[in-house]
Protein backbone atom coordinates (compact mmCIF):
# COMPACT_ATOMS: atom_id res chain seq x y z
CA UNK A 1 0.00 0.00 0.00
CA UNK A 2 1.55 3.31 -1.44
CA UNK A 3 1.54 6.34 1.50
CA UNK A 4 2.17 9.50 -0.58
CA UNK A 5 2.80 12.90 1.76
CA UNK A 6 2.64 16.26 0.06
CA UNK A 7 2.89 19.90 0.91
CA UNK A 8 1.36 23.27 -0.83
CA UNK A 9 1.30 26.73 0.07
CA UNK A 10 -0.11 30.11 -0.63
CA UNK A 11 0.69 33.40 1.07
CA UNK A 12 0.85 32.43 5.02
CA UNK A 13 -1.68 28.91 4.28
CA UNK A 14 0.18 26.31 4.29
CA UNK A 15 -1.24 22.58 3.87
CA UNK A 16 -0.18 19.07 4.51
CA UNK A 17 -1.89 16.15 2.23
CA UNK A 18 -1.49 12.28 3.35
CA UNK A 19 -3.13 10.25 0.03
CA UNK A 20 -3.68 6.21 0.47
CA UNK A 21 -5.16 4.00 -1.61
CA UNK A 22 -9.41 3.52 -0.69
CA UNK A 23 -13.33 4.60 -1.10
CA UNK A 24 -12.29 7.99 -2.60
CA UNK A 25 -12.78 10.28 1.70
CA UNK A 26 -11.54 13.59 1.13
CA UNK A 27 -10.95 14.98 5.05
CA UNK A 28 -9.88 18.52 5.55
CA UNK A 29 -8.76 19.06 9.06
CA UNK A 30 -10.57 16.07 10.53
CA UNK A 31 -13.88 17.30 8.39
CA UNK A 32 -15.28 15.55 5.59
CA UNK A 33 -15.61 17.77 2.25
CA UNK A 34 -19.05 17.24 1.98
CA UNK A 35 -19.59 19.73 5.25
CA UNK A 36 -16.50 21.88 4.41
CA UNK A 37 -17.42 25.75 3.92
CA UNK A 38 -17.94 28.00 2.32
CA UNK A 39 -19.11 26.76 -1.07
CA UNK A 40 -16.72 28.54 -2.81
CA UNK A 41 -13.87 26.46 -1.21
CA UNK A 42 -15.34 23.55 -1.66
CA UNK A 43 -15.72 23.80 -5.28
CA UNK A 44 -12.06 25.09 -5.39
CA UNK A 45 -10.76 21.83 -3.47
CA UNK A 46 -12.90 19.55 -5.44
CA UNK A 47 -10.89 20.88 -8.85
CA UNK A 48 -8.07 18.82 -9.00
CA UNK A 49 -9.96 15.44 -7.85
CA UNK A 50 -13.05 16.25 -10.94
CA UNK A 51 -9.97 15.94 -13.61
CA UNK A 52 -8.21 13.19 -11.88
CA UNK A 53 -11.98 11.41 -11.88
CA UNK A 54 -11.85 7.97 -11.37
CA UNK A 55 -8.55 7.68 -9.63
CA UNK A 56 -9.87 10.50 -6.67
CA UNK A 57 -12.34 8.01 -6.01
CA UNK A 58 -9.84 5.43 -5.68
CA UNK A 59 -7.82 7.04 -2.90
CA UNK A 60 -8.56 8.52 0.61
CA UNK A 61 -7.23 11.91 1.02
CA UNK A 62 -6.17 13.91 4.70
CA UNK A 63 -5.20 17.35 4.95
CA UNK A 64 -3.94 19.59 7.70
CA UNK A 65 -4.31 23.16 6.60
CA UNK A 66 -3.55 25.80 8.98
CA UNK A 67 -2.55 29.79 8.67
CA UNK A 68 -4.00 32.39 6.17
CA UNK A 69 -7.56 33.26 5.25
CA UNK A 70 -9.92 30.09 4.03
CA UNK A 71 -9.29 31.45 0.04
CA UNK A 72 -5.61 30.79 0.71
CA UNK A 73 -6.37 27.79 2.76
CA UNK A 74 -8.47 26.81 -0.39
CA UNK A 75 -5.61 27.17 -2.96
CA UNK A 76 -2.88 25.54 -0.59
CA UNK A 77 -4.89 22.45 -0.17
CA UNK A 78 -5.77 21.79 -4.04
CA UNK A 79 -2.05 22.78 -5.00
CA UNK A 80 -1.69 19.87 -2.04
CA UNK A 81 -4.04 17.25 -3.98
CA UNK A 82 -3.20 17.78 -7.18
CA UNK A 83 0.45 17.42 -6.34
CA UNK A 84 -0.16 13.94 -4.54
CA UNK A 85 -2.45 12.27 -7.40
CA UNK A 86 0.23 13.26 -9.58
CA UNK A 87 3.17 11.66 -7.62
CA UNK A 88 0.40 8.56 -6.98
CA UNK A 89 -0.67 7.79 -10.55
CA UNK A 90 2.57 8.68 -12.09
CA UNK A 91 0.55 9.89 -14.91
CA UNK A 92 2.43 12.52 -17.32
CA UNK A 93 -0.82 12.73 -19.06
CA UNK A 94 -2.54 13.95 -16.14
CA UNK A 95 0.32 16.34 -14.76
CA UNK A 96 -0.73 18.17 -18.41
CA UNK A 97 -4.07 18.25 -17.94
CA UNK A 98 -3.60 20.28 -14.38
CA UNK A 99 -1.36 22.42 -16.42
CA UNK A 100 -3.89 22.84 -19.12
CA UNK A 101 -6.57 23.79 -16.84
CA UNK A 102 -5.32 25.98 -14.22
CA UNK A 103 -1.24 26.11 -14.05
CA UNK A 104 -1.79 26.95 -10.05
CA UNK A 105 -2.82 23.07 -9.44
CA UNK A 106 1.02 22.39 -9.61
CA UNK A 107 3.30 25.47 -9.13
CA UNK A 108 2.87 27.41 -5.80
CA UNK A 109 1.93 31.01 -6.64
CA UNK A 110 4.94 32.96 -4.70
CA UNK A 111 3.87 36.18 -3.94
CA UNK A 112 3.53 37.42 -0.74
CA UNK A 113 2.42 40.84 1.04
CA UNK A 114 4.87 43.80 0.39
CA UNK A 115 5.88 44.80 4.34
CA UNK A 116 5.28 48.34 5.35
CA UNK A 117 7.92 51.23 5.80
CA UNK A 118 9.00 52.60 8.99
CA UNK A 119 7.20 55.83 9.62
CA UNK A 120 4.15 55.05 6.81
CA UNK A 121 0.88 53.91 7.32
CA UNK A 122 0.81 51.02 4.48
CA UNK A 123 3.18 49.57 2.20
CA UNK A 124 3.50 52.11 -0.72
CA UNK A 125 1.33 54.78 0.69
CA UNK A 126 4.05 57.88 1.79
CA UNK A 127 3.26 60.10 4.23
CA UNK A 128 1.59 63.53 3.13
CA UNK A 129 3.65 66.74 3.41
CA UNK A 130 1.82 69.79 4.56
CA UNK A 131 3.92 73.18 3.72
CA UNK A 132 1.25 75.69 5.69
């Protein structure tokens, strides 16, 4: 029985994803996708296992997801999946098709937030000069 451990991040989310072989359980966290929210997550998570198709219901999936809003959480955890069914099937064919569809499923998106300056309020905001 194949164990295959993954990792995927985006800005300060960053999520771990433990695939075996089985009945095709998604858990997030110790939840079940079916009662993960909001909706909009859900759909984003369930991405990468609607192109895989019949090998995500083939495998059981676990992920720990911590830090970051639930968008980012979102992101990390697919970019977690579709990394793991990729390194499981050892399919080049499907590696393309995440590529095809949304290059993010495979390659981490890097950007972070820009840190302030001393002495400004935001990042590229500069303080106002008053002459009067």
């Amino acid at each position: 029985m194949k164990t295959i451990n993954t990792f995927g991040s985006r800005k300060r989310a960053k999520a771990r994803a433990t695939l075996k072989q089985g009945k095709g359980i998604i858990r997030i966290n110790s939840q079940s996708l079916d009662t993960y929210y909001p909706l909009l997550a859900r759909n984003r998570i369930l991405e990468p296992l609607t192109i895989a198709g019949d090998l995500a219901k083939k495998v059981n999936i676990n992920i720990n997801v911590n830090g970051g809003g639930w968008r980012s959480q979102a992101d990390a955890s697919r970019l977690a999946i579709a990394r793991a069914l990729v390194r499981f099937s050892g399919d080049k064919k499907l590696e393309k098709e995440f590529l095809d569809y949304d290059r993010q499923l495979l390659v981490a998106d890097i950007r972070r937030k820009e840190q302030r300056k001393p002495n400004d309020s935001k990042a590229r905001a500069k303080r106002q000069k008053s002459y009067r």
